[in-house]
Protein backbone atom coordinates (compact mmCIF):
# COMPACT_ATOMS: atom_id res chain seq x y z
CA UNK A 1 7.32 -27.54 28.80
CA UNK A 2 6.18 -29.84 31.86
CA UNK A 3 2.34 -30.08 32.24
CA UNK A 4 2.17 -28.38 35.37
CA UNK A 5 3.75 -25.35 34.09
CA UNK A 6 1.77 -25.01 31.14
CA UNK A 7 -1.49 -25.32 32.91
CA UNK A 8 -0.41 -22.33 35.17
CA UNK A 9 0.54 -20.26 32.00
CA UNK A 10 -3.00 -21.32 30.68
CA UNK A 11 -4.89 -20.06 33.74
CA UNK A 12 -2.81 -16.78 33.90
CA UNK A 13 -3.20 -15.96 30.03
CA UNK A 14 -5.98 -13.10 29.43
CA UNK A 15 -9.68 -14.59 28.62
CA UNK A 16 -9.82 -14.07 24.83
CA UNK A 17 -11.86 -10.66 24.14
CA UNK A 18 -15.39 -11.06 23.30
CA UNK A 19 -16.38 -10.42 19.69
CA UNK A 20 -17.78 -6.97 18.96
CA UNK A 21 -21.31 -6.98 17.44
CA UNK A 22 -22.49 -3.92 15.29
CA UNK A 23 -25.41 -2.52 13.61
CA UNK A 24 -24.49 -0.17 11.31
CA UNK A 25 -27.27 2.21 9.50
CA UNK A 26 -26.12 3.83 6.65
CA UNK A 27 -27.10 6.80 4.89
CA UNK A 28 -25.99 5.59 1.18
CA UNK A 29 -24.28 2.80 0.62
CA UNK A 30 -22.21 1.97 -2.37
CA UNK A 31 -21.57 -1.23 -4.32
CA UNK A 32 -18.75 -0.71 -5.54
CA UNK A 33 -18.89 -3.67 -7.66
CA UNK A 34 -21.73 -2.30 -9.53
CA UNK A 35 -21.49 0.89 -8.60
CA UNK A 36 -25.11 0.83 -7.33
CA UNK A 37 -26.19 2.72 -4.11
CA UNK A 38 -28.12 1.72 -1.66
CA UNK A 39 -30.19 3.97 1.34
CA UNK A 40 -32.40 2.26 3.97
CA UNK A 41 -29.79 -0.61 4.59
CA UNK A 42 -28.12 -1.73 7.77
CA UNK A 43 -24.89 -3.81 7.94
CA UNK A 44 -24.31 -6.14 10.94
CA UNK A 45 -20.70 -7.44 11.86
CA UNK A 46 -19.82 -10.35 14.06
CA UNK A 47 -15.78 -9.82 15.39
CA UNK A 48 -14.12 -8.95 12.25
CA UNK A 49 -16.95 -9.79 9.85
CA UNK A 50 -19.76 -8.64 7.90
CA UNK A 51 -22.75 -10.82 8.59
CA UNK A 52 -25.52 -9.52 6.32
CA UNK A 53 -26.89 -6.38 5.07
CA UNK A 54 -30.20 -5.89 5.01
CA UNK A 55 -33.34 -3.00 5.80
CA UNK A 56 -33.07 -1.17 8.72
CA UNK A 57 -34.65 -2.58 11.74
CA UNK A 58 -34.05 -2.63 15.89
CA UNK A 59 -30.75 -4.06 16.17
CA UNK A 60 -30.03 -7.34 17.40
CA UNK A 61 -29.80 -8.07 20.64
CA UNK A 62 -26.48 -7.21 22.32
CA UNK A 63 -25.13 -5.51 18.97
CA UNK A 64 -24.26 -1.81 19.32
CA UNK A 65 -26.20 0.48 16.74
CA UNK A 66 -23.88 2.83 14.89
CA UNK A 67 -25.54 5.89 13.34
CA UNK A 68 -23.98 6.85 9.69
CA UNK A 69 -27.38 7.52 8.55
CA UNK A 70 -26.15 10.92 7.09
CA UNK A 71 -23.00 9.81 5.60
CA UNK A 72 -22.08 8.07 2.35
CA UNK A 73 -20.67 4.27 3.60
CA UNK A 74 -18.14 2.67 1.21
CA UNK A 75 -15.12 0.02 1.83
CA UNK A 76 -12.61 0.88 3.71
CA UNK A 77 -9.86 2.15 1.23
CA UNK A 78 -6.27 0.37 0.01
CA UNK A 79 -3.31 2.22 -0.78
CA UNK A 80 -0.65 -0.52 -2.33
CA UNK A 81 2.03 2.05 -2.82
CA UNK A 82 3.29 3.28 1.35
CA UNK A 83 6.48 3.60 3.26
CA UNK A 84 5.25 3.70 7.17
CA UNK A 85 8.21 2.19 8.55
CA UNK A 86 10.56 4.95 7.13
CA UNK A 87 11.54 8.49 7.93
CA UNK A 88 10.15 9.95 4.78
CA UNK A 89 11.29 12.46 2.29
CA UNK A 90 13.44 15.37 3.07
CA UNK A 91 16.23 17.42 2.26
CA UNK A 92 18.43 15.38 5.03
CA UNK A 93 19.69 12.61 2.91
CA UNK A 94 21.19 10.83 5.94
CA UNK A 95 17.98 11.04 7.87
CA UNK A 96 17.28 7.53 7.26
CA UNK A 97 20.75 6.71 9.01
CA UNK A 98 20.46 8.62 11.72
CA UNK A 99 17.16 7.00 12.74
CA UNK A 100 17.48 3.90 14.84
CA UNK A 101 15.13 0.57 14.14
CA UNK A 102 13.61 1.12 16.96
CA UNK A 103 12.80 4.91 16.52
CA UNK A 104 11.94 4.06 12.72
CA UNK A 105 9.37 1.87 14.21
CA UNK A 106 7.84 4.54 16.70
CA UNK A 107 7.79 6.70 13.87
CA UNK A 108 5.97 4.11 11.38
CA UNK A 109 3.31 3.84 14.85
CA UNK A 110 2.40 7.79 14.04
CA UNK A 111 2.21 7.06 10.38
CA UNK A 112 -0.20 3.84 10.87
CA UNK A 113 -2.60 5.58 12.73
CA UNK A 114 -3.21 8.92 10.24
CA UNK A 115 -3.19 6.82 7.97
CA UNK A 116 -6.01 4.64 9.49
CA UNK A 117 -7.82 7.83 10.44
CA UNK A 118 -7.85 9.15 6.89
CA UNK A 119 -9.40 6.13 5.52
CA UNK A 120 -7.23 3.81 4.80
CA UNK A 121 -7.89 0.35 6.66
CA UNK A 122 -5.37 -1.64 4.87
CA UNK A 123 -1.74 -1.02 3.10
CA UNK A 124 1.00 -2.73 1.01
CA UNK A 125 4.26 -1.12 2.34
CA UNK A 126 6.88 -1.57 -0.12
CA UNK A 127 10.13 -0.79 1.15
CA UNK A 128 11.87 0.63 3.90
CA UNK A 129 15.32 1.69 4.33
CA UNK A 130 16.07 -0.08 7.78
CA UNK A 131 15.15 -3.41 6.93
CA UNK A 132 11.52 -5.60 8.50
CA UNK A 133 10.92 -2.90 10.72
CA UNK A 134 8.00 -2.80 8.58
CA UNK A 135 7.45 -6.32 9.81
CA UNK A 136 7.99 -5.39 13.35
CA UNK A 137 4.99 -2.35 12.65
CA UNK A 138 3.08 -5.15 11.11
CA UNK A 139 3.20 -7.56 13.75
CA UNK A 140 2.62 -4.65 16.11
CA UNK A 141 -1.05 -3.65 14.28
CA UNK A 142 -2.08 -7.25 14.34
CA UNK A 143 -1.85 -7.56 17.81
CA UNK A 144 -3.49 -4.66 18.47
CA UNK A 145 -0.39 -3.02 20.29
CA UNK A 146 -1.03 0.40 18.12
CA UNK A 147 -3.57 1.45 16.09
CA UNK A 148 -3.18 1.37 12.01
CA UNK A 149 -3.94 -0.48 8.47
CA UNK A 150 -3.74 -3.80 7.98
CA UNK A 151 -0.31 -4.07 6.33
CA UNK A 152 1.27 -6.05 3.82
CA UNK A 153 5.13 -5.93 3.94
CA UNK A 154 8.34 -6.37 1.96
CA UNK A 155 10.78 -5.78 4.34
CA UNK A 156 13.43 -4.27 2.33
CA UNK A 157 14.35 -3.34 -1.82
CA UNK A 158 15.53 -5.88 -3.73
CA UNK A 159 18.49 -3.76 -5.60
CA UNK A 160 22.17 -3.74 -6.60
CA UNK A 161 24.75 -2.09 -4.83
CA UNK A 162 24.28 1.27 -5.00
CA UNK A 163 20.86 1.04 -6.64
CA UNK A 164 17.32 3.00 -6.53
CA UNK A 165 16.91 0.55 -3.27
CA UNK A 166 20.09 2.12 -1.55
CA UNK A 167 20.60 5.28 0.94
CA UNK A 168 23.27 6.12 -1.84
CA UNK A 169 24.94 10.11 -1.27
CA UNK A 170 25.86 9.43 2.84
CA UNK A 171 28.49 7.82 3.24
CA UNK A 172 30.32 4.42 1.27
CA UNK A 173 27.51 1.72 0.70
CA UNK A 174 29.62 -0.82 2.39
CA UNK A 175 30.20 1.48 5.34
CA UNK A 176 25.87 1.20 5.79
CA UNK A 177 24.32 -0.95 9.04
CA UNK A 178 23.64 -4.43 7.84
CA UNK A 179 19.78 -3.89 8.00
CA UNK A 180 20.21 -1.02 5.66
CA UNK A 181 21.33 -3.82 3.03
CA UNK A 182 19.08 -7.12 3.35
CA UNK A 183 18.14 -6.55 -0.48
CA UNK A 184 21.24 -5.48 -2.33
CA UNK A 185 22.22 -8.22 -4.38
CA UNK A 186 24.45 -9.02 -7.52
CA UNK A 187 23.31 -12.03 -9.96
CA UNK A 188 20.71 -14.72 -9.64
CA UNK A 189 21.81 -16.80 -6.96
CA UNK A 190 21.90 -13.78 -4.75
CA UNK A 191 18.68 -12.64 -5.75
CA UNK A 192 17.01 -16.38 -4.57
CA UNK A 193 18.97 -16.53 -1.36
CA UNK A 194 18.43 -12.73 -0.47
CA UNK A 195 14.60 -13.47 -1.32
CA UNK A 196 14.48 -16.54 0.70
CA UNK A 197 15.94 -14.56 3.69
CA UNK A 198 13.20 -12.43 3.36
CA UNK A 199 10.60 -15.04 3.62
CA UNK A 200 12.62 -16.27 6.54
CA UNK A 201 11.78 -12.89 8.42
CA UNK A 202 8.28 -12.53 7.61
CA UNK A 203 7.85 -10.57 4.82
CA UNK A 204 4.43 -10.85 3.04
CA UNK A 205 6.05 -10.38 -0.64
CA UNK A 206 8.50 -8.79 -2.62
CA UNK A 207 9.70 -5.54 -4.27
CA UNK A 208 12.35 -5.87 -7.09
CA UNK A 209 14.59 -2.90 -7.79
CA UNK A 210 13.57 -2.80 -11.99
CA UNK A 211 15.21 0.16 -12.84
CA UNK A 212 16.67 3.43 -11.17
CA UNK A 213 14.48 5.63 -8.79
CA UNK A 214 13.70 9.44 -8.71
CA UNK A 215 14.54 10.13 -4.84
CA UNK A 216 17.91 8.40 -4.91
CA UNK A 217 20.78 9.81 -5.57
CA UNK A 218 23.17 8.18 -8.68
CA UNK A 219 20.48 6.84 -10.35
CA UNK A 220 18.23 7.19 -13.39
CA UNK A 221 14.33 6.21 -13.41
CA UNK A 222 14.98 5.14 -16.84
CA UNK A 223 17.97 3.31 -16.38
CA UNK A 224 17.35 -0.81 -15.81
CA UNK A 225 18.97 -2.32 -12.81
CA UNK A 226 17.74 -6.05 -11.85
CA UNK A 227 18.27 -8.44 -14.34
CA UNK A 228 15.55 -10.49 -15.59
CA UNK A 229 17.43 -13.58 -14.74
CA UNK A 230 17.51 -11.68 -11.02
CA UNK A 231 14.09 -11.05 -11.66
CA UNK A 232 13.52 -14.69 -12.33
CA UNK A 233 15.06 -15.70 -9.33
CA UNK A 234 13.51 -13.79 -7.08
CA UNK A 235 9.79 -14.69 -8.19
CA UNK A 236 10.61 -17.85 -8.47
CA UNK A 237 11.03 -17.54 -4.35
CA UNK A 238 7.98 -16.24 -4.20
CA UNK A 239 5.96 -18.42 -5.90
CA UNK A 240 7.46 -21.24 -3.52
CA UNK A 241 6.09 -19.36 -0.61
CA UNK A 242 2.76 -18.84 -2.18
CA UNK A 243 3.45 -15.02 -2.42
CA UNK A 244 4.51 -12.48 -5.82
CA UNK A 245 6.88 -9.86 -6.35
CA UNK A 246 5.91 -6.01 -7.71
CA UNK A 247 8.30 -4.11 -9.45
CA UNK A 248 9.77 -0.84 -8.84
CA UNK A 249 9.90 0.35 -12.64
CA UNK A 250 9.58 3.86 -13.87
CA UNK A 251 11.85 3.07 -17.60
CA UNK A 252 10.01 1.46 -20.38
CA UNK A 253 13.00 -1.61 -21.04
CA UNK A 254 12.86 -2.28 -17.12
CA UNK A 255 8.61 -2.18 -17.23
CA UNK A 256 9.04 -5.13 -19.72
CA UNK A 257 11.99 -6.92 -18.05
CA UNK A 258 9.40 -7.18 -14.98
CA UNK A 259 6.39 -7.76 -16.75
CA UNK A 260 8.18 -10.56 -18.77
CA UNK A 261 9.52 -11.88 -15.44
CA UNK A 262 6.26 -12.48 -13.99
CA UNK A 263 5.50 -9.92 -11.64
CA UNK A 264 2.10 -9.08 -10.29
CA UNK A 265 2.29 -5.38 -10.69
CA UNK A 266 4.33 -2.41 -11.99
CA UNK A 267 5.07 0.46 -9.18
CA UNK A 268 5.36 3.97 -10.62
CA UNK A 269 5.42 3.01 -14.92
CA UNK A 270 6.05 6.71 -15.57
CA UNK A 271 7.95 6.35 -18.56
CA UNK A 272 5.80 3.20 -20.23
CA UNK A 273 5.35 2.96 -24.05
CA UNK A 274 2.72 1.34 -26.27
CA UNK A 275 4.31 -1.42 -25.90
CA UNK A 276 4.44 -1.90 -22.37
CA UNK A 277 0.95 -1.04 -22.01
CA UNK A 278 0.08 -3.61 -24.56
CA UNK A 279 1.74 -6.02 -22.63
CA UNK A 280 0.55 -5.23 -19.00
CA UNK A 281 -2.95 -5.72 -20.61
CA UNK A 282 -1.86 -8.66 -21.89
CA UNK A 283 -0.85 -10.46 -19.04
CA UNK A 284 -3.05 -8.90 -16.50
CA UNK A 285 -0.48 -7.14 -14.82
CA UNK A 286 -1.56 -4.30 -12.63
CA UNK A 287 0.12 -0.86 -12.91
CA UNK A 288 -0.04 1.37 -9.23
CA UNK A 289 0.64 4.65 -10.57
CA UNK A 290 1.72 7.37 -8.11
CA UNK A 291 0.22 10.78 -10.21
CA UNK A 292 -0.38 13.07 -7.04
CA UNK A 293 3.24 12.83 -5.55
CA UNK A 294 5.05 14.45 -8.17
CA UNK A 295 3.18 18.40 -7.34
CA UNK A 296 4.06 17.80 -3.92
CA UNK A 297 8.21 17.13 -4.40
CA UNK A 298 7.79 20.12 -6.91
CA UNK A 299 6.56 22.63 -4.52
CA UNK A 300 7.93 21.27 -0.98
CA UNK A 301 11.34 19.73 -2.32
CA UNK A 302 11.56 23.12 -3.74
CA UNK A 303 11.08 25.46 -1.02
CA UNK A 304 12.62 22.66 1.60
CA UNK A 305 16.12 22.49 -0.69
CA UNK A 306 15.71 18.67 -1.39
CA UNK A 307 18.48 17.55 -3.97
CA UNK A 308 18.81 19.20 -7.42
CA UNK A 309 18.72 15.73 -8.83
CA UNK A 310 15.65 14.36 -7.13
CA UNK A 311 13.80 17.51 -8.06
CA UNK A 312 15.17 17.56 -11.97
CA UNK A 313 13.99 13.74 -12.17
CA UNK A 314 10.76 14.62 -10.99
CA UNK A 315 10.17 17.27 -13.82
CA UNK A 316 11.52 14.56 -16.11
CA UNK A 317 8.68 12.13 -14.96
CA UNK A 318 5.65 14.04 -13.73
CA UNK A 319 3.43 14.71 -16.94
CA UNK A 320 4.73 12.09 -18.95
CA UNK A 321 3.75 9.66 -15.84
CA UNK A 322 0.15 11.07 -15.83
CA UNK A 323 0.46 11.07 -19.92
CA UNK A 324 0.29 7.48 -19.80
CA UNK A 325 -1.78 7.18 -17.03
CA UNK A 326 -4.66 8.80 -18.96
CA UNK A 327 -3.80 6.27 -21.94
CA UNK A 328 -3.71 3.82 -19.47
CA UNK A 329 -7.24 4.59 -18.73
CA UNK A 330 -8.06 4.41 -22.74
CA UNK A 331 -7.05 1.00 -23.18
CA UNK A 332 -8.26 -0.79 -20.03
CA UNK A 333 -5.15 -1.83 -18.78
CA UNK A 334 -5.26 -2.60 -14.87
CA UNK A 335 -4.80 0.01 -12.91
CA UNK A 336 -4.95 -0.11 -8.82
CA UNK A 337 -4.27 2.79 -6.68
CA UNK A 338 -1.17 3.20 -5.13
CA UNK A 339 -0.15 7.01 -3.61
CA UNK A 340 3.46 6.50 -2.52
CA UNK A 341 2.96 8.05 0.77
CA UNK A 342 5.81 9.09 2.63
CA UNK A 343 6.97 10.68 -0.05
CA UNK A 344 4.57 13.32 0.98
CA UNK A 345 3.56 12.90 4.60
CA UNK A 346 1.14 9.93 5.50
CA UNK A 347 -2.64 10.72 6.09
CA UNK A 348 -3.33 12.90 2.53
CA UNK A 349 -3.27 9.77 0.57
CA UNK A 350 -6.79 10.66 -0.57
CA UNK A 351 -5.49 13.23 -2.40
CA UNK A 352 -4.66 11.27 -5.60
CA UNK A 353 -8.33 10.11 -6.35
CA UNK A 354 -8.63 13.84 -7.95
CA UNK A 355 -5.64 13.12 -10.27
CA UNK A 356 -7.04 9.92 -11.30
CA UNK A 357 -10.65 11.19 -12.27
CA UNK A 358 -8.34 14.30 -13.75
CA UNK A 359 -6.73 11.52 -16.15
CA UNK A 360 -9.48 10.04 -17.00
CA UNK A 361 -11.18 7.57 -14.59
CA UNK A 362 -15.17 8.29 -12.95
CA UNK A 363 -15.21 8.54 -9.58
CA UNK A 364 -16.69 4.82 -9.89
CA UNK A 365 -13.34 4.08 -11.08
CA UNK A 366 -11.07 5.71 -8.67
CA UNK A 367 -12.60 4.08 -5.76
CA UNK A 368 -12.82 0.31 -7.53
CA UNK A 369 -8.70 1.29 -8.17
CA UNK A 370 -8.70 1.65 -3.93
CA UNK A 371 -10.77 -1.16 -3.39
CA UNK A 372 -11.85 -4.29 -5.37
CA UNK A 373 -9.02 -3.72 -7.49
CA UNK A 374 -6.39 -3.15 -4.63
CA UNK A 375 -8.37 -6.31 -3.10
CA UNK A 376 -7.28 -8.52 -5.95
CA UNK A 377 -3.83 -7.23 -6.68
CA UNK A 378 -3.18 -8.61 -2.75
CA UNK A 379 -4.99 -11.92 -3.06
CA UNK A 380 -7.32 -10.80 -1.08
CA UNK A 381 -10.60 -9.85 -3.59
CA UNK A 382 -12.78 -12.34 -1.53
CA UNK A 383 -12.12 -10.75 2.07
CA UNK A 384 -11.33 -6.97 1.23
CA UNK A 385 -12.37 -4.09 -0.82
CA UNK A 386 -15.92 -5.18 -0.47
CA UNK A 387 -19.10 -4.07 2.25
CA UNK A 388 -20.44 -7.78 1.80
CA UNK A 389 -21.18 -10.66 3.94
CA UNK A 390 -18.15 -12.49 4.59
CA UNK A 391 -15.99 -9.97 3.98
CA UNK A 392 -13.72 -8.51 6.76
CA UNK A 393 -15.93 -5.54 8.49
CA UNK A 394 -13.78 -2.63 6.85
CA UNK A 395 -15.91 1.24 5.95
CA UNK A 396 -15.59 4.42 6.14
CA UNK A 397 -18.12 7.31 6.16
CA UNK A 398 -17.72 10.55 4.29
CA UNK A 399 -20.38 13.33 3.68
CA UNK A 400 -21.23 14.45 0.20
CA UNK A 401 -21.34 11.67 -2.25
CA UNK A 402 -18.12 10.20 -3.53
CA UNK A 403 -19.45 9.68 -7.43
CA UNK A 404 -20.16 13.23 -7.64
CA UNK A 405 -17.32 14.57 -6.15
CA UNK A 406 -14.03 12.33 -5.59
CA UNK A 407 -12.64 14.85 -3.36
CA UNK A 408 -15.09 14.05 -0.02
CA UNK A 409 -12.84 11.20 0.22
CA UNK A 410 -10.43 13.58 1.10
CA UNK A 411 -12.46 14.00 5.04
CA UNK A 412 -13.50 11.25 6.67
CA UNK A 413 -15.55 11.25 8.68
CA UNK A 414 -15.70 7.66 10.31
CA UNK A 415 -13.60 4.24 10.24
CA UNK A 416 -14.51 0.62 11.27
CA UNK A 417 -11.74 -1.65 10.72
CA UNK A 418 -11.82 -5.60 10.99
CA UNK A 419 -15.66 -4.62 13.09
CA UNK A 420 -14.31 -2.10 15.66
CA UNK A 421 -14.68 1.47 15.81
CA UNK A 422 -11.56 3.16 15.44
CA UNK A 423 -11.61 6.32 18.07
């Protein structure tokens, strides 16, 4: 570009916006970390940042005091299990398919922002039928274009043809739009180069296809489906681009496929044995459990005449799920909190923290699970999931306290994410 031009460009471009400075009082404060809380204490944030906490005094010059003085203040909440950029469940199988990209992404827009308002200041998004529009919703967020979570994307499944990653039951798999197929793959070298494609258009990590889904038609949750050499492949990708792959995996043989493969975490796990708990404590790998979804396809996929088979799979996995969620809890493996939203529409994601102090977590618990926990199953555990200087300048405020009763994170009241008030 000749000198000339790009000076003119330079002196058109907007002036960058001035940092936001603010002074927040809060009522009680939780530590998550040690589960200590706090009253009398102010946190100040510079742009996206926490600066320091410390007594309440006059705030600093030019910062703008924000009043939570009778709310409980805690991190702004993680949910690693979503689906924005999709047209969620329903009884319309071809739904998906009759959605355009385009109006996919509008519709992920009015996802992002409930979900923002109830809460939830950053989300892994893992999977979408009409492939990187969740990278388009991403990329939309970050610049500040619409309002919603921080994401973290994978841009499509990772599945065989005619897999729990497919829009299987519409019309012949081959007959689907390209970007309905960016994952579908058949044998190692396949899995690598449809991995590496997905690196190539911006996805922030990957979901493998482990075994056969509930809400997809031809399919069995217990059934395997990627390979472990697939597997392999695949995270062997990822690890080149400094990223990790989770695993879709509700069948105990497919659990230990991925866990043995060298995934990061296990989506779903409802059918887990001893064995595969044993070994996801073993090798620290982190197991997002979806317990509140399976009440709501019971009751709504009943009365809204989803299909038979997703509704006969989700009796088949529903208590057993929660079953070994609770002896999940019992032997300390990792657990993080992931709510499958979209499944159920976007904005009550709060609603699983009950379920999880149901099957045996505190309150204490559940909210680590949403926060520090979620923070480190991203990378992130030194920027997110924490109300501590340094850390990006993500809370919430809720009335009631949260230890005594889970459910108040079910209103919120008030969200600051990355330092700005979200109206």
């Amino acid at each position: 570009m000749p000198a000339a031009i790009a000076a003119l460009l330079a002196l058109a471009a907007p002036a960058p916006a001035l940092a936001e400075t603010l002074y927040v009082t809060a009522g009680r404060l939780l530590d998550v970390a040690s589960g200590a809380v706090l009253t009398g204490q102010c946190i100040l944030t510079e742009g996206e940042r926490i600066v320091r906490i410390e007594p309440c005094a006059a705030a600093p010059e030019g910062a703008q005091r924000v009043d939570w003085s009778a709310y409980s203040v805690l991190p702004g909440l993680i949910d690693l299990h979503t689906h924005l950029a999709d047209t969620g469940s329903s009884a319309d199988l071809a739904d998906p398919l009759k959605t355009s990209p385009v109006e996919t992404v509008l519709i992920g827009a009015r996802n992002a922002r409930v979900t923002l308002e109830a809460g939830f200041t950053t989300v892994r998004d893992v999977g979408t039928y009409r492939g990187l529009t969740d990278v388009a919703l991403r990329n939309a967020i970050a610049k500040g274009l619409v309002p919603g979570p921080r994401m973290f994307v994978a841009g499509a499944y990772l599945t065989h043809p005619g897999g729990g990653g497919e829009l299987n039951g519409v019309v012949p798999n081959d007959r689907l739009p390209a970007d309905m197929r960016l994952g579908v793959l058949s044998g190692p070298d396949e899995a690598a180069a449809r991995a590496t494609f997905l690196f190539d258009g911006g996805v922030d990590f990957l979901k493998l296809m482990a075994t056969g889904a509930v809400l997809a038609i031809g399919t069995e949750p217990g059934e395997p489906e990627l390979t472990e050499a697939e597997m392999r492949a695949a995270i062997a990708v990822a690890a080149a681009r400094g990223s990790y792959a989770t695993a879709h995996a509700h069948g105990e043989e497919g659990i230990k496929a991925a866990i043995r493969s060298g995934v990061r975490s296990i989506e779903h796990a409802s059918l887990i044995d001893e064995e595969g708990l044993a070994m996801a404590r073993e090798h620290g790998v982190w197991l997002v459990m979806d317990i509140f979804n399976g009440d709501y396809i019971d009751a709504v996929g009943t009365a809204e005449g989803w299909p038979e088979e997703y509704l006969r799979k989700n009796r088949e996995t529903t208590q057993v799920q929660r079953d070994a969620f609770r002896r999940a809890v019992e032997l300390g493996v990792p657990l993080a909190f992931g709510s499958d939203a979209g499944v159920y529409p976007h904005g009550l994601n709060a609603r699983q923290f009950r379920y999880m102090v149901e099957g045996g977590m505190s309150p204490r618990q559940a909210i680590a699970a949403a926060t520090t926990s979620a923070a480190q199953v991203l990378g992130k555990g030194q920027e997110l999931g924490r109300i501590a200087p340094g850390y990006l300048a993500d809370m919430i405020a809720v009335s009631g306290d949260p230890l005594a009763d889970i459910t108040v994170l079910e209103r919120v009241s008030a969200v600051i994410k990355g330092g700005k008030l979200v109206p």
